[in-house]
C-alpha atoms as a PDB file:
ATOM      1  CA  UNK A   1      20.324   8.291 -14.018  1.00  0.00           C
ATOM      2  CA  UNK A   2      17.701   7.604 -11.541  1.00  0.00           C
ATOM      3  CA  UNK A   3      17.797   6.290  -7.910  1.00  0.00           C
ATOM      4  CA  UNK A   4      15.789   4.332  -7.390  1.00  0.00           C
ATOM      5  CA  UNK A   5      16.590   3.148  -4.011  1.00  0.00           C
ATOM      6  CA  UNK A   6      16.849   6.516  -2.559  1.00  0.00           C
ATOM      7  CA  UNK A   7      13.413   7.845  -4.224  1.00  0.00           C
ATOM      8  CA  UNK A   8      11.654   4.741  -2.577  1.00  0.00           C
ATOM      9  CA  UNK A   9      13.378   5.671   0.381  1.00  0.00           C
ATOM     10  CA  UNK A  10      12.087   9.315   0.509  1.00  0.00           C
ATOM     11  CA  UNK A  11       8.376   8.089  -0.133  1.00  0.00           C
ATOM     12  CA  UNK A  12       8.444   5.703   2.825  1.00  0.00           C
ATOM     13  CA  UNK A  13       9.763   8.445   5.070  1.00  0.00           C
ATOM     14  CA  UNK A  14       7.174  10.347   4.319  1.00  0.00           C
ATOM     15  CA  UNK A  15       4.686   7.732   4.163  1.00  0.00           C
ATOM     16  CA  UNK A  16       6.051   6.243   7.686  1.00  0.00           C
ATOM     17  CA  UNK A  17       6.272  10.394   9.268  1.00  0.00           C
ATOM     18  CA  UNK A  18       2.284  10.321   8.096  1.00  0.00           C
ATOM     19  CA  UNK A  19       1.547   6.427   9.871  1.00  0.00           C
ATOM     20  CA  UNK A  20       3.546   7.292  12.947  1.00  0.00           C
ATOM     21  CA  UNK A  21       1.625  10.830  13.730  1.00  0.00           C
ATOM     22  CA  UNK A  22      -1.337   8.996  13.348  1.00  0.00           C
ATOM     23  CA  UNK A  23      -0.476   6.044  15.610  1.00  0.00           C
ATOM     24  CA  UNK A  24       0.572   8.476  18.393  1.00  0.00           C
ATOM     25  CA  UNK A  25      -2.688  10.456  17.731  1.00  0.00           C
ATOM     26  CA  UNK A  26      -5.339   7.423  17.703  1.00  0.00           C
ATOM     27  CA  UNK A  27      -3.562   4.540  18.310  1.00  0.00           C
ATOM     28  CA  UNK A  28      -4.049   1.417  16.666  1.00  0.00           C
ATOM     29  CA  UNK A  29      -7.608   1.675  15.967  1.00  0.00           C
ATOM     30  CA  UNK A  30      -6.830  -0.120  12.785  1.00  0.00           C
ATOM     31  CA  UNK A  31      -6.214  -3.477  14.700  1.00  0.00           C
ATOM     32  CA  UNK A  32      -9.977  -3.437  14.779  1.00  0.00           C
ATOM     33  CA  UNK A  33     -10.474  -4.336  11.035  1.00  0.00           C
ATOM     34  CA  UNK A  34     -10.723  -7.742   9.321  1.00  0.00           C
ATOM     35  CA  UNK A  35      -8.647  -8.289   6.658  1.00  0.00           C
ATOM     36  CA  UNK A  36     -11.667  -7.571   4.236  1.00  0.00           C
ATOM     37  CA  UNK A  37     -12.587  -3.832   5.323  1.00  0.00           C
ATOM     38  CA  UNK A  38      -8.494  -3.060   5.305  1.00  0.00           C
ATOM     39  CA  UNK A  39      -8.988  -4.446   1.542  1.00  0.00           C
ATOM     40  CA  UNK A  40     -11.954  -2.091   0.720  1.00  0.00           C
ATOM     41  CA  UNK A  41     -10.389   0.959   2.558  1.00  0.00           C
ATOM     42  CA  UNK A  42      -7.454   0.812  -0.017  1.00  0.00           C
ATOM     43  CA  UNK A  43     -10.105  -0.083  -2.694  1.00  0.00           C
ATOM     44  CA  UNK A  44     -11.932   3.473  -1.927  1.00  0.00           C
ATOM     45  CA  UNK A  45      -9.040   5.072  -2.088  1.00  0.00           C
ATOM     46  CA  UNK A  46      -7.676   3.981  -5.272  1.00  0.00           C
ATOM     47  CA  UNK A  47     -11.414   4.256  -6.889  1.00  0.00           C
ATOM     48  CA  UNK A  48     -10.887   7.633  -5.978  1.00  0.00           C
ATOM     49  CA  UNK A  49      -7.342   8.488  -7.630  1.00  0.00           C
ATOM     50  CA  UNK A  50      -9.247   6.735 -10.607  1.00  0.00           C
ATOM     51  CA  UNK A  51     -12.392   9.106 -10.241  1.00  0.00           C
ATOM     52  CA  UNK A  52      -9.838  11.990  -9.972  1.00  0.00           C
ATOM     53  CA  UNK A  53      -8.033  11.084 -12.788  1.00  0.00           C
ATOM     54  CA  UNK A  54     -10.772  10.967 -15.632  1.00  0.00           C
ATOM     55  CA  UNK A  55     -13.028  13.892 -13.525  1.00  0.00           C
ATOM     56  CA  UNK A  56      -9.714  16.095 -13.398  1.00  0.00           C
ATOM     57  CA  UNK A  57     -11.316  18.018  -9.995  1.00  0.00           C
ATOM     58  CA  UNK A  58     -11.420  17.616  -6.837  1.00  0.00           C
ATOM     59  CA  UNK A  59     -14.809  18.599  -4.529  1.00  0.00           C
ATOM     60  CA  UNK A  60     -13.274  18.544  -1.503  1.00  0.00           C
ATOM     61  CA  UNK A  61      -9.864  19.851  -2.294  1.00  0.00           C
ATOM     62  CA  UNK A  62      -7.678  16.433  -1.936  1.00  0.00           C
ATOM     63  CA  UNK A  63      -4.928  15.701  -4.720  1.00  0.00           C
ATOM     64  CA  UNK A  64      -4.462  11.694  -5.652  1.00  0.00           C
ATOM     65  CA  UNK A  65      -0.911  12.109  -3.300  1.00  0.00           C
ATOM     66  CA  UNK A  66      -2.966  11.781   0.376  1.00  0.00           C
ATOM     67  CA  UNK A  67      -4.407   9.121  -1.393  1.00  0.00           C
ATOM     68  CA  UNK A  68      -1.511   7.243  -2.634  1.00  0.00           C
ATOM     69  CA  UNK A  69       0.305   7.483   0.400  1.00  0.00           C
ATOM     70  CA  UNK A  70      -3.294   6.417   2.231  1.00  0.00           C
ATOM     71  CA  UNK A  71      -2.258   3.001  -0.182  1.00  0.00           C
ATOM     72  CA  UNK A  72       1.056   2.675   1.167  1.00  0.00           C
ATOM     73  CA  UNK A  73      -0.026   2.469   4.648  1.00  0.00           C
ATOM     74  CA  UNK A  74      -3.144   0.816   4.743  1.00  0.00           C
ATOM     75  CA  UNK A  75      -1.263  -2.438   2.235  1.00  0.00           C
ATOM     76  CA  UNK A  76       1.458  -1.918   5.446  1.00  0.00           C
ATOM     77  CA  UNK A  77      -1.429  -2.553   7.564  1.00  0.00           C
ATOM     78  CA  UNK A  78      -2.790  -5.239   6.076  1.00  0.00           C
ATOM     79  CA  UNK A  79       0.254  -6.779   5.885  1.00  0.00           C
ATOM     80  CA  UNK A  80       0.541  -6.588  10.023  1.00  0.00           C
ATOM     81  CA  UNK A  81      -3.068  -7.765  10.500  1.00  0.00           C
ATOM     82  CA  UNK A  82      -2.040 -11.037   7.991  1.00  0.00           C
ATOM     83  CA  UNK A  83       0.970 -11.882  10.947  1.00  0.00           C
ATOM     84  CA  UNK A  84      -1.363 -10.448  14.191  1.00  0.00           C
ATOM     85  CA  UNK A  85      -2.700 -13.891  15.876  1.00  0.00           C
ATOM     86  CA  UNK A  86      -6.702 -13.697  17.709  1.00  0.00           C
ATOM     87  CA  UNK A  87      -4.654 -12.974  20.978  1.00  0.00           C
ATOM     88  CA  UNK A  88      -2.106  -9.922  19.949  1.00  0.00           C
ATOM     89  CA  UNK A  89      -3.795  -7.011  21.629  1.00  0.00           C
ATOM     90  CA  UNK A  90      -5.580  -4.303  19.610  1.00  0.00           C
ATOM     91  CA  UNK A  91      -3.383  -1.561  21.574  1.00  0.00           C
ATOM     92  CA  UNK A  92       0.181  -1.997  20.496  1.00  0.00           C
ATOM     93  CA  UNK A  93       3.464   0.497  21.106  1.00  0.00           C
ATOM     94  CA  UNK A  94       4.224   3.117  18.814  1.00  0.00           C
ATOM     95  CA  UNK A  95       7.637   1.316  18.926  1.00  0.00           C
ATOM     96  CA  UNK A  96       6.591  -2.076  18.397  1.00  0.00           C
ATOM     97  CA  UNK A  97       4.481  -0.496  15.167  1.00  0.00           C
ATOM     98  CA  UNK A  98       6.875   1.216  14.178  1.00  0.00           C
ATOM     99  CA  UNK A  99       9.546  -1.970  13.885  1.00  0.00           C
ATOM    100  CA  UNK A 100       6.490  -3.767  12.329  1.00  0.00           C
ATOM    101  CA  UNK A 101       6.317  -1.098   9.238  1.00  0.00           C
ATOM    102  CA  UNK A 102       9.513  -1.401   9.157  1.00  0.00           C
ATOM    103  CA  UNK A 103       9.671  -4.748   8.523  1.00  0.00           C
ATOM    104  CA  UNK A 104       6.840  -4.702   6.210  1.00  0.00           C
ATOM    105  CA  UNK A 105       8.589  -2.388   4.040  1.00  0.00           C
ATOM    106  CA  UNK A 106      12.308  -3.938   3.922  1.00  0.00           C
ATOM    107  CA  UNK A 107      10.709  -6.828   2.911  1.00  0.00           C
ATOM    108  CA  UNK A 108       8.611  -5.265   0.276  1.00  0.00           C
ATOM    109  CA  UNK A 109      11.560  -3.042  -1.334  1.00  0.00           C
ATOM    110  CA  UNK A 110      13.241  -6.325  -1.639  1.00  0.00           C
ATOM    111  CA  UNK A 111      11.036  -7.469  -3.489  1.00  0.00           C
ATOM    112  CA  UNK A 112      10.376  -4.140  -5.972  1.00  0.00           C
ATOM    113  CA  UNK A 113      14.009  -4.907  -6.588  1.00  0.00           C
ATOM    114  CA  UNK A 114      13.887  -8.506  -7.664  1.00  0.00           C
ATOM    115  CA  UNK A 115      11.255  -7.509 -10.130  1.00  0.00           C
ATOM    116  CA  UNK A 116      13.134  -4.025 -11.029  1.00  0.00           C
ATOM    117  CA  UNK A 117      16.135  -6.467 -12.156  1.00  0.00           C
ATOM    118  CA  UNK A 118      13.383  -8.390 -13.988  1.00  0.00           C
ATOM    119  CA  UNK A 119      11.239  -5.890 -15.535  1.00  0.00           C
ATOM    120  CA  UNK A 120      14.193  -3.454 -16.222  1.00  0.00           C
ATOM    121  CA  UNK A 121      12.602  -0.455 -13.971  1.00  0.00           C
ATOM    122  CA  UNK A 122       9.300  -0.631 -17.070  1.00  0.00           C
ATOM    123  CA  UNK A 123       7.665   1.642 -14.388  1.00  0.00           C
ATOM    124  CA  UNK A 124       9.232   4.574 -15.134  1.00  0.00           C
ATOM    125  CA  UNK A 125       7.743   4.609 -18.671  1.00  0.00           C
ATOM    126  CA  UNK A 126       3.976   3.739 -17.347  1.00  0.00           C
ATOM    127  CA  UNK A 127       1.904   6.155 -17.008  1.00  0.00           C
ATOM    128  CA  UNK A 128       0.152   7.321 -13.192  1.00  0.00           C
ATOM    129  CA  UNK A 129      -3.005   6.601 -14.443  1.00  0.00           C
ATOM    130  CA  UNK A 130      -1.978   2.603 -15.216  1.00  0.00           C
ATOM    131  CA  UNK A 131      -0.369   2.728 -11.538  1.00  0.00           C
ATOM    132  CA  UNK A 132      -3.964   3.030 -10.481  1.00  0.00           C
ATOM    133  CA  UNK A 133      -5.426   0.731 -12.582  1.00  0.00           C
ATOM    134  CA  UNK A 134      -2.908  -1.972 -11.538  1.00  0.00           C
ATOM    135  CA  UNK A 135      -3.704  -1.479  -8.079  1.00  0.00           C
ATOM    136  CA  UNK A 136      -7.293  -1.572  -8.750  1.00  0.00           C
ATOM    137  CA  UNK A 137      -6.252  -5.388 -10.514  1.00  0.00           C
ATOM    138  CA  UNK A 138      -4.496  -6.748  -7.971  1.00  0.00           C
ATOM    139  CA  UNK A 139      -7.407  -5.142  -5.353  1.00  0.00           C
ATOM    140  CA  UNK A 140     -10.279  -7.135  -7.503  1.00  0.00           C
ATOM    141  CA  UNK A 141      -7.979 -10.209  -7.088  1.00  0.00           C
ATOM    142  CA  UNK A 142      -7.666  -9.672  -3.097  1.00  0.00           C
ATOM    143  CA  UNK A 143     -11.225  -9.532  -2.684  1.00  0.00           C
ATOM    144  CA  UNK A 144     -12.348 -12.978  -4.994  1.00  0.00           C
ATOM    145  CA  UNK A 145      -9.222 -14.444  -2.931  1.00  0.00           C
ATOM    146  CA  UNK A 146     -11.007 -13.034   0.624  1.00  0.00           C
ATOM    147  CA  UNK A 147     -14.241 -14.356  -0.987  1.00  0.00           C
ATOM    148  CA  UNK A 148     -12.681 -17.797  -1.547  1.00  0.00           C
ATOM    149  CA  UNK A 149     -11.679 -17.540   2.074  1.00  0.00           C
ATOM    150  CA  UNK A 150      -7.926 -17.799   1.112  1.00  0.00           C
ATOM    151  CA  UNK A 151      -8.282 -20.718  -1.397  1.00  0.00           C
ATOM    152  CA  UNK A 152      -6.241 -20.510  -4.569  1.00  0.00           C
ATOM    153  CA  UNK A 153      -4.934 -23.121  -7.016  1.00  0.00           C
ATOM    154  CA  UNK A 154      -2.205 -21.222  -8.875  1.00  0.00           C
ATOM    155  CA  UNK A 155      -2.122 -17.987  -7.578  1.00  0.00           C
ATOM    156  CA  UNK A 156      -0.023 -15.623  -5.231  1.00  0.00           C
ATOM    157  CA  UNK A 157      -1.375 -15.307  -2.044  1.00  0.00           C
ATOM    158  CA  UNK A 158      -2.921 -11.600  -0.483  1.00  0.00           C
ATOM    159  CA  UNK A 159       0.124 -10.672   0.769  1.00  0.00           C
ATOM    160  CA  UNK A 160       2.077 -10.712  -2.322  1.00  0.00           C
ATOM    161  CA  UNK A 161      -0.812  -8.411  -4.412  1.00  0.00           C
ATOM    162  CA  UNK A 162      -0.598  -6.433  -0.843  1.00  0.00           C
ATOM    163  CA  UNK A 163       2.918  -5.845  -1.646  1.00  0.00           C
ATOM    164  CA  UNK A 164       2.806  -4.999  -5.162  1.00  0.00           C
ATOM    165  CA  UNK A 165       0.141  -2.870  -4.154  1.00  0.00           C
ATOM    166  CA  UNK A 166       2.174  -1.290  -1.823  1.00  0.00           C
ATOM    167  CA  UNK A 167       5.037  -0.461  -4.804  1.00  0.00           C
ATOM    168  CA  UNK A 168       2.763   0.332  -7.175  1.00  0.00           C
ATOM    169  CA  UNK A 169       1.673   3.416  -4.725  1.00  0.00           C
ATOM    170  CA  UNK A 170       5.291   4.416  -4.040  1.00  0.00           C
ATOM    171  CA  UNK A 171       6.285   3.677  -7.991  1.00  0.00           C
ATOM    172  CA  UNK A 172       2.817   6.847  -8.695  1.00  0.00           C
ATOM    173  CA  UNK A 173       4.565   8.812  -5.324  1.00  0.00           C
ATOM    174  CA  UNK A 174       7.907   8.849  -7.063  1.00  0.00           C
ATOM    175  CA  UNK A 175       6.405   9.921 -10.369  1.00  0.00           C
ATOM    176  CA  UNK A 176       4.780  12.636  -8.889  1.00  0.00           C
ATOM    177  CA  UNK A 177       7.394  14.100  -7.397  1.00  0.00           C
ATOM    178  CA  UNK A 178       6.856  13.352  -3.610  1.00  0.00           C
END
């Protein structure tokens, strides 16, 4: 029997450990990027788990994990910059960031497990490889929203394909063993 709580857990930790270096290290640099770039940044990187998958090798010597946990954080980030106002600084406290992800991620695990009730846990039978291509979905979907400017008529807003997004990362983490 699986648990699924606790394996989400362990991904964000590790996820989080990864975002929180980085802060301390460079800031938050990533205050800097409109909503659109933070969209395409997560859009390389899945294109890339995508490449990896069909090519089966690497060039530079980077496995599809970086890369999904490079998801996880960069949907957290886009999910800050959605609730950041023109006047919130670009330099903010590892501490206030940190409460921030936090935040970001409670509410997103809350809502993996409204749609794990739903869905009876179906992820566990999908492959990695439809993982990706889900994310790649919902990140063509993002970008005709962004394109719209924000306009739809009976769809879910960015921040709930950000979210899904964000699970669909951790769902590929937990699958490969992370």
């Amino acid at each position: 029997m699986s648990n699924t709580a606790a394996e989400y857990d362990a991904v964000i930790n590790i996820c989080k450990g990864l975002f929180m270096k980085k802060t301390r290290d460079y800031g938050t640099a990533w205050r800097i990027l409109r909503p659109q770039s933070i969209t395409d940044q997560i859009f390389i990187k899945a294109q890339r788990i995508r490449t990896l998958e069909e090519k089966k090798v690497s060039k530079v010597g980077e496995d599809i994990t970086g890369e999904y946990i490079g998801i996880v954080n960069y949907c957290v980030i886009a999910m800050m910059q959605l609730e950041c106002s023109s006047d919130t600084p670009v330099e903010l406290a590892p501490d206030h960031v940190e409460r921030l992800f936090n935040e970001k991620v409670i509410e997103t695990k809350e809502l993996m497990f409204a749609k794990n009730h739903d869905y009876g846990e179906a992820w566990r039978d999908m492959r990695i490889s439809s993982l990706t291509d889900l994310i790649l979905m919902k990140l063509l979907r993002v970008k005709q929203i962004e394109d719209n400017l924000g306009l739809t008529e009976a769809s879910e807003g960015v921040k709930a394909n950000y979210q899904d997004m964000l699970n669909y990362a951790v769902f590929a983490l937990i699958k490969l063993g992370v």
